[in-house]
C-alpha atoms as a PDB file:
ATOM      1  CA  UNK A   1      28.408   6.018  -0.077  1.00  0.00           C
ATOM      2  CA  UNK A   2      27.132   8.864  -2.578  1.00  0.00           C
ATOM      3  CA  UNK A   3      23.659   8.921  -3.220  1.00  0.00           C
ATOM      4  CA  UNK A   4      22.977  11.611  -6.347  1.00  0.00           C
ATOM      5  CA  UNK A   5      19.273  12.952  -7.143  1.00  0.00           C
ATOM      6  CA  UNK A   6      18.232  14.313  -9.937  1.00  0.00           C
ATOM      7  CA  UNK A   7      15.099  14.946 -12.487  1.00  0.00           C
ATOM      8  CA  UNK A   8      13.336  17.787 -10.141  1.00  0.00           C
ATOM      9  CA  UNK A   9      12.391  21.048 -11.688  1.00  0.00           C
ATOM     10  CA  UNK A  10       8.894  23.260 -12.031  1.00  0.00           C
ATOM     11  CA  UNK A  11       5.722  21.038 -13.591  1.00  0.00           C
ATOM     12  CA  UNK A  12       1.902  22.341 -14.075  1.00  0.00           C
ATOM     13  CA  UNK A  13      -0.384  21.036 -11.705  1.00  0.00           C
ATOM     14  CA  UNK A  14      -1.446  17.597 -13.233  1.00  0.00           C
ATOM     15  CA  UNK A  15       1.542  17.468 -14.786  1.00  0.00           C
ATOM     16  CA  UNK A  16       4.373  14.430 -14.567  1.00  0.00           C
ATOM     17  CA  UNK A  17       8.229  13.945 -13.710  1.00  0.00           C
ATOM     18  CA  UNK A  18      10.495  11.173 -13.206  1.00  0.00           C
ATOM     19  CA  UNK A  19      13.660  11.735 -10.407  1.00  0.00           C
ATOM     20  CA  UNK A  20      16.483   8.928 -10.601  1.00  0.00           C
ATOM     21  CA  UNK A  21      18.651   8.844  -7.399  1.00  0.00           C
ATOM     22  CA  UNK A  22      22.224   7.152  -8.885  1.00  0.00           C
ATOM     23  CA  UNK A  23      23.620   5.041  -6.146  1.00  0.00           C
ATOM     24  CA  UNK A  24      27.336   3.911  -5.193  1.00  0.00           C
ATOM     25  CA  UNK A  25      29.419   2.860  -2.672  1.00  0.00           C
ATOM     26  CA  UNK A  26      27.370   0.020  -1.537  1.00  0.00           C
ATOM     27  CA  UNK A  27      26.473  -2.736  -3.313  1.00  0.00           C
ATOM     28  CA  UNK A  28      22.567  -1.419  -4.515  1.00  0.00           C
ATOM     29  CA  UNK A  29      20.944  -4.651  -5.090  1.00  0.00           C
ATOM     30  CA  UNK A  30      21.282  -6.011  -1.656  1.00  0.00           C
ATOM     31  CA  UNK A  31      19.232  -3.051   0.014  1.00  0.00           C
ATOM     32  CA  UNK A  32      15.950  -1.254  -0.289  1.00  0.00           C
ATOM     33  CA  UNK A  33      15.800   1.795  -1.188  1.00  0.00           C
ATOM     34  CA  UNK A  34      13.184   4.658  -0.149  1.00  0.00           C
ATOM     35  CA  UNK A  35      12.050   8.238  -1.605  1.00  0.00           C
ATOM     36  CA  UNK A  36      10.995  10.812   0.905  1.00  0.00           C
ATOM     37  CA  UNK A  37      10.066  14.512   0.353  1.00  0.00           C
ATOM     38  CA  UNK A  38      10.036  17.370   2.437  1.00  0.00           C
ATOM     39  CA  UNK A  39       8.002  20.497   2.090  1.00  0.00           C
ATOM     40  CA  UNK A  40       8.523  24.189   3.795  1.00  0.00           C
ATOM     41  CA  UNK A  41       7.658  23.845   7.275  1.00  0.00           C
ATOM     42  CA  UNK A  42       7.273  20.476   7.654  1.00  0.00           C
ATOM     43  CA  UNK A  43       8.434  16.761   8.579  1.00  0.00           C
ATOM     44  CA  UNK A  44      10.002  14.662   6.129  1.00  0.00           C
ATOM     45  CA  UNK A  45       7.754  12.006   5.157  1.00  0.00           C
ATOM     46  CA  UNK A  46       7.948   8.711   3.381  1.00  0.00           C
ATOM     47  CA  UNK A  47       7.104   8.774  -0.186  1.00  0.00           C
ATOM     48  CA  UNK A  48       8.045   5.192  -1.637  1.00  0.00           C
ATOM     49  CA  UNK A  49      10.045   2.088  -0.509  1.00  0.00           C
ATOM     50  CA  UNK A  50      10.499  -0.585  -2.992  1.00  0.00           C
ATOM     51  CA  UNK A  51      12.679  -3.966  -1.911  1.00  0.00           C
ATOM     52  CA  UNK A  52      16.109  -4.782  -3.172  1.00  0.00           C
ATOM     53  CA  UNK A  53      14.605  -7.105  -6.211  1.00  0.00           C
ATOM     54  CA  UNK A  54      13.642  -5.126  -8.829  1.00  0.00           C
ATOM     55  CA  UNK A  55       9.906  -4.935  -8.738  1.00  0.00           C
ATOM     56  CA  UNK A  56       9.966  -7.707  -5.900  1.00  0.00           C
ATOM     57  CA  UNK A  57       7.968  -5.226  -3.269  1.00  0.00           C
ATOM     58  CA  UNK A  58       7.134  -1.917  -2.927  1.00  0.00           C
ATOM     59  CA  UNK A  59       5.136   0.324  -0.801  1.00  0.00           C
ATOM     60  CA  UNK A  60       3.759   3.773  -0.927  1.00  0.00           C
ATOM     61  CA  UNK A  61       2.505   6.744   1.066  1.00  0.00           C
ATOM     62  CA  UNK A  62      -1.416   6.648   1.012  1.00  0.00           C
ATOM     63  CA  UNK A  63      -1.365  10.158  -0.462  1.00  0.00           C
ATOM     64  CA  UNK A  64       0.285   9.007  -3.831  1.00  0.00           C
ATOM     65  CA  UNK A  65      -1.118   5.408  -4.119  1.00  0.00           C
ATOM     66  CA  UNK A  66      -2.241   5.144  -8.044  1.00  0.00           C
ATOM     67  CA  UNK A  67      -0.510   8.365  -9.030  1.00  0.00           C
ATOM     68  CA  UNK A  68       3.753   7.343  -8.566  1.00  0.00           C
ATOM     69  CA  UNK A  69       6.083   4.285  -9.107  1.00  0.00           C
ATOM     70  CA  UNK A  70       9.049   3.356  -7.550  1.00  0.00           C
ATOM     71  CA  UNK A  71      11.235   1.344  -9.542  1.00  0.00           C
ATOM     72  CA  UNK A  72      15.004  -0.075  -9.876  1.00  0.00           C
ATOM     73  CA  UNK A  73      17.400  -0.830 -12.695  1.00  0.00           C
ATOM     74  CA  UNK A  74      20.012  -2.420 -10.197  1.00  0.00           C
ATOM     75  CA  UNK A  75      22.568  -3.095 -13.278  1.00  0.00           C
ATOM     76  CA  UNK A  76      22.803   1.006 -13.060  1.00  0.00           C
ATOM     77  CA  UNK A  77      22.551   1.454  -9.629  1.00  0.00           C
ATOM     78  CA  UNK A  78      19.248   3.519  -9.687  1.00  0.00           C
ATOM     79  CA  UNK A  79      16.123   4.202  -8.405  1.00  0.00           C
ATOM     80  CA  UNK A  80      13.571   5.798  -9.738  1.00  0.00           C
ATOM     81  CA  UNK A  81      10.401   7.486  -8.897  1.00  0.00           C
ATOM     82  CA  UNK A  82       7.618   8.507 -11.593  1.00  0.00           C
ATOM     83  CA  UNK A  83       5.634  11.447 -10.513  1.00  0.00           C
ATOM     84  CA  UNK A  84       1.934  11.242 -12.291  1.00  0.00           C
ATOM     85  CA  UNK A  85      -0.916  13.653 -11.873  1.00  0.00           C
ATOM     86  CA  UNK A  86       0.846  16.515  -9.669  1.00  0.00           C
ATOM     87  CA  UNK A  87      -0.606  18.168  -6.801  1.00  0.00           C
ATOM     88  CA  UNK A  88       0.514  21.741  -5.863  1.00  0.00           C
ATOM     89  CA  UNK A  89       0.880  20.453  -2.210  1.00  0.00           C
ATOM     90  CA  UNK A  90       3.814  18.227  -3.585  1.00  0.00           C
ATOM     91  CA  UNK A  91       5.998  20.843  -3.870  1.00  0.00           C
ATOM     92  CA  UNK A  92       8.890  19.684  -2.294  1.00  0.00           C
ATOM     93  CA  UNK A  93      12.473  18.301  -2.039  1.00  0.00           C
ATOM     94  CA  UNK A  94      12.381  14.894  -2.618  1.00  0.00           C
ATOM     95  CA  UNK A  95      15.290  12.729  -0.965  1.00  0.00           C
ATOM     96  CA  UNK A  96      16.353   9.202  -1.855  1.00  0.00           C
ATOM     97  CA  UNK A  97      17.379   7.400   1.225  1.00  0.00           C
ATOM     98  CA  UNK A  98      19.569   4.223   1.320  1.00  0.00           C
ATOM     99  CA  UNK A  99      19.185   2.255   5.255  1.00  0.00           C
ATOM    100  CA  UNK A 100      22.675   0.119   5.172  1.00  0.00           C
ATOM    101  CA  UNK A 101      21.750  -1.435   8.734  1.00  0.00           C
ATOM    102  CA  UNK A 102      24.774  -1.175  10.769  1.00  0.00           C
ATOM    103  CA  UNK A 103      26.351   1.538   8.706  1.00  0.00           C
ATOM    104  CA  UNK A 104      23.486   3.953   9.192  1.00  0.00           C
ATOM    105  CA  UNK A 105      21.265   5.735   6.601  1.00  0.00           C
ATOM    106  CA  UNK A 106      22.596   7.994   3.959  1.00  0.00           C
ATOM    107  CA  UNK A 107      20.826  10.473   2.141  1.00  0.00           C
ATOM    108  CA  UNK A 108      21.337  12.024  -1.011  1.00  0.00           C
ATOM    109  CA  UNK A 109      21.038  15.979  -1.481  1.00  0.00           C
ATOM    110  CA  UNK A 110      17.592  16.394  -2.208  1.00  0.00           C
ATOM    111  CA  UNK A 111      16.339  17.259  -5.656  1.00  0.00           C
ATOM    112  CA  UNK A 112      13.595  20.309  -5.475  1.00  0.00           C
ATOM    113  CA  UNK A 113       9.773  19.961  -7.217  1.00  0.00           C
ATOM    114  CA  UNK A 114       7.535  22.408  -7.985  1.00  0.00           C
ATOM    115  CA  UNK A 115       3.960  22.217  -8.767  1.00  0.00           C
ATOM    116  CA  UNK A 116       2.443  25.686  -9.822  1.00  0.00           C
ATOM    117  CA  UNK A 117       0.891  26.991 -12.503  1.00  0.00           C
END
């Protein structure tokens, strides 16, 4: 199982980015898949879930309801999440996270975002 993040880099407060998290070594479309971030000093929280169906179901941290989508092109094994309206506070790393059940959680290597102006 690889999981592969990508798309992070420095934005301007207000600003937008989209990461992708390429998935293999599982078959994608069966599972849901989840963004989390993690900022100095503290827990990693849940940004995002969204279902194995593209656009089927999705849920979001309170603190980015309205401002991100999570979404799914499952023909490329991808998720994605669309980062509107940035906060400084978001500065993070943001992690895609695959739960496989019985064969535990993987996590990719974290992709690092910014927000300052």
């Amino acid at each position: 199982v690889q999981l592969v993040e990508s798309g992070g880099g420095l934005v301007q407060p207000g600003g937008s980015l989209r990461l992708s998290c390429a998935a293999s070594g599982f078959t994608f479309s069966s599972y849901y898949m989840s963004w989390y971030r993690q900022a100095p000093g503290k827990e990693r929280e849940l940004v995002a879930t969204s279902s194995s169906a593209a656009g089927d179901s999705t849920h979001y941290a309170d603190s980015v309801k309205g401002r991100f989508t999570i979404s799914r092109y499952n023909a490329k094994n991808t998720v994605y999440l669309q980062m509107n309206s940035l906060k400084p506070e978001e500065t993070a790393v943001y992690y895609c996270k695959a739960p496989l059940g019985r064969r535990g959680d993987y996590w990719g290597q974290g992709t690092q975002v910014t927000v300052s102006s």
